[in-house]
N, C-alpha and C. Protein backbone atom coordinates (compact mmCIF):
# COMPACT_ATOMS: atom_id res chain seq x y z
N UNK A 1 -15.79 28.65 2.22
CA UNK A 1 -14.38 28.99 2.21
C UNK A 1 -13.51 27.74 2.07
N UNK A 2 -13.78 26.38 2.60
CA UNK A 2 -12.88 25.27 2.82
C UNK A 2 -13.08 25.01 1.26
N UNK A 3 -14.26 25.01 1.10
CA UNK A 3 -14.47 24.67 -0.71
C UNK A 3 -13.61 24.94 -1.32
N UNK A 4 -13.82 26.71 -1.34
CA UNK A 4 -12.91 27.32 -2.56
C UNK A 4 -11.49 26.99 -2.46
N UNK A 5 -10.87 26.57 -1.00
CA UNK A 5 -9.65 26.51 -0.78
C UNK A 5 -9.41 24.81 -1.87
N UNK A 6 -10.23 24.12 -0.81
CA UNK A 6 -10.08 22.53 -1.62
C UNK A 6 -9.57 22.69 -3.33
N UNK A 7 -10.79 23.62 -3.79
CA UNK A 7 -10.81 23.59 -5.63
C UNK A 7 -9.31 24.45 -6.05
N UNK A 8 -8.90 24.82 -5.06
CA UNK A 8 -7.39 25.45 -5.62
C UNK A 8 -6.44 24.12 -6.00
N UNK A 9 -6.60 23.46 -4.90
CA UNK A 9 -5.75 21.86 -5.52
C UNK A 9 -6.45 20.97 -6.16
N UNK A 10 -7.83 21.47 -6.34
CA UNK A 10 -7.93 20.36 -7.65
C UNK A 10 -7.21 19.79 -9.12
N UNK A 11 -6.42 20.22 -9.22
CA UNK A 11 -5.41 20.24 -10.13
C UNK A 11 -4.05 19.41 -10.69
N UNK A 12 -4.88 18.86 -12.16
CA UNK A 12 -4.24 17.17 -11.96
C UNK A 12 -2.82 17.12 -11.76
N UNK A 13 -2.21 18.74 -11.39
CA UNK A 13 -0.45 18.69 -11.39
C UNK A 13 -0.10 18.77 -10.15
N UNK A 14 -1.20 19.18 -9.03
CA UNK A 14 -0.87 19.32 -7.62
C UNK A 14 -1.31 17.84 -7.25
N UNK A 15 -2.24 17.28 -7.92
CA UNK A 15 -2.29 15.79 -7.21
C UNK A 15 -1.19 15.12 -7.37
N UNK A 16 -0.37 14.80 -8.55
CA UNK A 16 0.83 14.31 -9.18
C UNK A 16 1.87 14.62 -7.97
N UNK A 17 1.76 16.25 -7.63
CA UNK A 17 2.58 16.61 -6.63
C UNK A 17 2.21 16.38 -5.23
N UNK A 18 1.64 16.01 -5.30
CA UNK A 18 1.13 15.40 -3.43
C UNK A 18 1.51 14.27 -3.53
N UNK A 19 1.58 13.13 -4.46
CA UNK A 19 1.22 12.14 -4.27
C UNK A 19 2.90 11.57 -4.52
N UNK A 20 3.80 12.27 -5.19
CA UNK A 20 5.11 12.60 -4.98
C UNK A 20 5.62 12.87 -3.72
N UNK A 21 5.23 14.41 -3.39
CA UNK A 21 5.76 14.14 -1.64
C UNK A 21 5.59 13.36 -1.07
N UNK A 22 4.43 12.73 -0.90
CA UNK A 22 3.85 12.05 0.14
C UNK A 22 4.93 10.49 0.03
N UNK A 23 5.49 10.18 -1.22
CA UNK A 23 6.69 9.02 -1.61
C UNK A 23 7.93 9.13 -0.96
N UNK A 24 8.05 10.54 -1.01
CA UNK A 24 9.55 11.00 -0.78
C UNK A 24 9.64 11.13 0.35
N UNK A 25 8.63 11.63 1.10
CA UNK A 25 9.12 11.97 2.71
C UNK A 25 8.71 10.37 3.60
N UNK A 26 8.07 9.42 2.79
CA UNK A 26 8.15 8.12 3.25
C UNK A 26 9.64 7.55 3.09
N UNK A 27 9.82 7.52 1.92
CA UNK A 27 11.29 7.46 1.79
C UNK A 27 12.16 7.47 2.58
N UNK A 28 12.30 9.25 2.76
CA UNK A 28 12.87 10.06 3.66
C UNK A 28 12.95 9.41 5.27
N UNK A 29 11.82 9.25 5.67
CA UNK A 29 11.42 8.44 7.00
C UNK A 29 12.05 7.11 6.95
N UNK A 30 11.87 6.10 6.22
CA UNK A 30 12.66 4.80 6.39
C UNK A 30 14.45 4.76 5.85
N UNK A 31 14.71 5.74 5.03
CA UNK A 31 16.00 5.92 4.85
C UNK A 31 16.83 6.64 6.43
N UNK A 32 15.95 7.57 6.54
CA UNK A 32 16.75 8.38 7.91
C UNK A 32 16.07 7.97 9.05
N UNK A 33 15.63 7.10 9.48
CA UNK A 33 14.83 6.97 10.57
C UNK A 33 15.30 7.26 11.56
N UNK A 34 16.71 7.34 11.83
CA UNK A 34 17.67 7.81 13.10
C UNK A 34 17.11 9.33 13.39
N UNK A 35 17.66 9.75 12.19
CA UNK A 35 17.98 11.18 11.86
C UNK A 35 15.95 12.12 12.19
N UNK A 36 15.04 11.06 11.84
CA UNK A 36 13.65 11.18 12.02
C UNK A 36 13.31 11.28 13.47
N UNK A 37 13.95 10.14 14.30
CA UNK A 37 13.59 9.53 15.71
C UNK A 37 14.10 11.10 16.71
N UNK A 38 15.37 11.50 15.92
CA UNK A 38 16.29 12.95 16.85
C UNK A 38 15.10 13.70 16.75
N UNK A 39 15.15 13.73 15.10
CA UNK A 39 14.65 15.25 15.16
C UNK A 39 12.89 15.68 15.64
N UNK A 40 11.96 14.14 15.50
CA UNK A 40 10.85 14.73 15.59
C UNK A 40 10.13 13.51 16.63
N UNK A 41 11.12 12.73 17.10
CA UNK A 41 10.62 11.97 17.96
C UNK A 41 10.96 12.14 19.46
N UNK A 42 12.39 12.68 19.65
CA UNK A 42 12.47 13.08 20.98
C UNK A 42 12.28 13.81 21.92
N UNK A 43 12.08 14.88 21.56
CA UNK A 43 10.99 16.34 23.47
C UNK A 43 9.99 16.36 22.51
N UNK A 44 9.56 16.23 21.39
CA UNK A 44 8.02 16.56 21.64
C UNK A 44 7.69 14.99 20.28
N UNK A 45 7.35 14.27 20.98
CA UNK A 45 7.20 12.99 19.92
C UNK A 45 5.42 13.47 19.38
N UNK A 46 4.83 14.05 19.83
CA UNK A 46 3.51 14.94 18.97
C UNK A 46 3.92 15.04 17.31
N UNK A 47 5.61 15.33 17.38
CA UNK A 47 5.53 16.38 16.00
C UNK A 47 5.67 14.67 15.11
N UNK A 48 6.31 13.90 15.44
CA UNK A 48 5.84 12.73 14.70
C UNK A 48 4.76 12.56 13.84
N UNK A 49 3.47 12.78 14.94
CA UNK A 49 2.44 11.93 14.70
C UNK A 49 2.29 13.60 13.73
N UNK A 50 2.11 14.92 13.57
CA UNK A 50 2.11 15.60 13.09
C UNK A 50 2.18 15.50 11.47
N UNK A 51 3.62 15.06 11.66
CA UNK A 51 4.27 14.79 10.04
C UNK A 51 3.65 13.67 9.50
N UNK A 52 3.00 12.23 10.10
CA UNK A 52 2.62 11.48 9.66
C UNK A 52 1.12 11.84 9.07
N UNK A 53 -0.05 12.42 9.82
CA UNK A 53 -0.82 13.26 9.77
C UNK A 53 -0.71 14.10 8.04
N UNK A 54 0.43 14.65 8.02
CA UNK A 54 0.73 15.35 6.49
C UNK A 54 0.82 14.68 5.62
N UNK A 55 1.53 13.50 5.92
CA UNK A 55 2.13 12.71 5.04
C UNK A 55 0.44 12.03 4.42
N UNK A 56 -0.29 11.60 5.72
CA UNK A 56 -1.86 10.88 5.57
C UNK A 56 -2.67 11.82 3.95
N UNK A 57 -2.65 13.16 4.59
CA UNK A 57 -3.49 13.90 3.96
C UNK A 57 -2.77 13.67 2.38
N UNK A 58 -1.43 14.24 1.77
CA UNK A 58 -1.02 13.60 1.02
C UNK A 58 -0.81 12.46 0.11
N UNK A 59 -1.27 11.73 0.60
CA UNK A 59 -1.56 10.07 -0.23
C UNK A 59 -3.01 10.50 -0.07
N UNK A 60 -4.13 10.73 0.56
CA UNK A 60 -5.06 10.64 0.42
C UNK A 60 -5.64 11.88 -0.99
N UNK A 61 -5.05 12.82 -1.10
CA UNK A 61 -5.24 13.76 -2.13
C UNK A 61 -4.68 12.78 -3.46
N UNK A 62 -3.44 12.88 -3.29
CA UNK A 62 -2.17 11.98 -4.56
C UNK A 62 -3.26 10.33 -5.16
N UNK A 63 -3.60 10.16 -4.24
CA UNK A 63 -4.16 9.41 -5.13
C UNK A 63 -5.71 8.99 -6.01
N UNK A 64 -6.17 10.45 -5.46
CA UNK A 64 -7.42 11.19 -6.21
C UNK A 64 -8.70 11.05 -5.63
N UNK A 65 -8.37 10.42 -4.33
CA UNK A 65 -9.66 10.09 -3.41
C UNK A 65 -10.37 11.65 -3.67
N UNK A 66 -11.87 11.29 -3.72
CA UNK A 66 -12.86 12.14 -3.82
C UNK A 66 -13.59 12.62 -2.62
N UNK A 67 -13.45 13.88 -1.74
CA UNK A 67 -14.04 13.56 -0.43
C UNK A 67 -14.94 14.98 -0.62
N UNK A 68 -16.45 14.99 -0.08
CA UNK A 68 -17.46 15.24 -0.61
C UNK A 68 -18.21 16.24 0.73
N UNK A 69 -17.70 15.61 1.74
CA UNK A 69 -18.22 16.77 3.00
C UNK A 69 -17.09 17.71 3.43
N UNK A 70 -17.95 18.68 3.46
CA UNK A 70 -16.98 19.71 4.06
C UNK A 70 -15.99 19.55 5.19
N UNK A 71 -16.72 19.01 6.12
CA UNK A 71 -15.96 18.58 7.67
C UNK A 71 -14.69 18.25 7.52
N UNK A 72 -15.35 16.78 6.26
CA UNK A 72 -13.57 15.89 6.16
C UNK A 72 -13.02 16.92 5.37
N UNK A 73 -13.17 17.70 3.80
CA UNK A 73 -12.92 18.65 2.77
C UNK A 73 -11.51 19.37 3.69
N UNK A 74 -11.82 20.04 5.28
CA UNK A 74 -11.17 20.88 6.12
C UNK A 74 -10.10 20.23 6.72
N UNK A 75 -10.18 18.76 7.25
CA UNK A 75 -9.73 17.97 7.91
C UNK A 75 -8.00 17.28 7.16
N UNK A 76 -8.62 16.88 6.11
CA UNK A 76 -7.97 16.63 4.98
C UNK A 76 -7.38 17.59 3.67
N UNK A 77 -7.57 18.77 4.19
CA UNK A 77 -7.12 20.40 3.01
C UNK A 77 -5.40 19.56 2.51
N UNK A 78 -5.57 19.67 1.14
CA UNK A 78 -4.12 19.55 1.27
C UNK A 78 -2.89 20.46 1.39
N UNK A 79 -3.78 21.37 1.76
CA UNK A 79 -2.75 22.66 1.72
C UNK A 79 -1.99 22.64 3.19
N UNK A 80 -2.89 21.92 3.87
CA UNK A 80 -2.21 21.89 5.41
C UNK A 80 -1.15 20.87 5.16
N UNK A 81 -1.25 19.56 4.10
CA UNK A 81 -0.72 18.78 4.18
C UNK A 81 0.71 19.17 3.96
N UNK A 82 0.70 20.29 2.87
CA UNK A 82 2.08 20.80 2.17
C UNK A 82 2.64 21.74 3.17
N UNK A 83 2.28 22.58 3.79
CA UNK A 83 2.43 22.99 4.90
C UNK A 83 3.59 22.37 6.24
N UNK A 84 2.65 20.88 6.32
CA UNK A 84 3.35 20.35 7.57
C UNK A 84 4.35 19.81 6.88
N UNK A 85 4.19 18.40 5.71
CA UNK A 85 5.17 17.52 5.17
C UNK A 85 6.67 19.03 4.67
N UNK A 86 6.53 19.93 3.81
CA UNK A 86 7.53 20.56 3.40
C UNK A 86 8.65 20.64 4.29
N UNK A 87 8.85 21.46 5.79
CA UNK A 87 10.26 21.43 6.73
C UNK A 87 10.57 20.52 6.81
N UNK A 88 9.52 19.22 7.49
CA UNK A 88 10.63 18.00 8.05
C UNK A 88 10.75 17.19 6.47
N UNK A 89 10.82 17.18 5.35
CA UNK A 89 10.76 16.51 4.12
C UNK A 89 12.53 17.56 3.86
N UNK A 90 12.69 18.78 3.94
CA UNK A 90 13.99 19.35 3.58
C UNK A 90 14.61 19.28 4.92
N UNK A 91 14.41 18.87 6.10
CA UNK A 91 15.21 18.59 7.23
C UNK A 91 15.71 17.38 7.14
N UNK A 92 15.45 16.81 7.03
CA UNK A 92 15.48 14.68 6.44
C UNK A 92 16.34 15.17 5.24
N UNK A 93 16.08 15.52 4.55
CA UNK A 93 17.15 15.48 3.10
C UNK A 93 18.59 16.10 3.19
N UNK A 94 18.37 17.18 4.14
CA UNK A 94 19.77 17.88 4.06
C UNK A 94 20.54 18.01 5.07
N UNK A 95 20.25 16.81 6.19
CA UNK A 95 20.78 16.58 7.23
C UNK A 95 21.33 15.24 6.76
């Protein structure tokens, strides 16, 4: 199952697009870092390490790393990545 999920983003337009977010919500983070520190650093500073976590999986897809065991395959899905990075990436932008 993690397989078939993985081979859905195999796809040299979703890597392009990971590897895009994963720019922008860095961006996003050193441009707003105030606006970052409110929103995901203060009652639960977890969601930080959360978004960074997304952001990880993201550069690690975006830039075509090949990962070969299932364990990491699950660990690293980038679908979780798009998942977490997407809210706080349009919370940062339109705040």
């Amino acid at each position: 199952m993690i397989d078939s999920l993985y081979q859905i983003t195999k796809k040299g337009w979703l890597t392009a697009l990971s590897f895009i977010l994963a720019v922008v919500m860095f961006g996003a983070i050193l441009l707003h870092s105030n606006s970052f520190a409110l929103h995901f650093g203060g009652k639960i500073p977890y969601l930080a390490v959360l978004v960074f976590y997304g952001m990880a999986i993201l550069f690690i897809h975006g830039v075509g790393f090949e990962i070969r065991s299932t364990v990491w395959k699950g660990i690293f899905l980038p679908l979780i990545g798009y998942i977490i990075v997407l809210p706080p990436l349009v919370l940062l932008l339109l705040a």
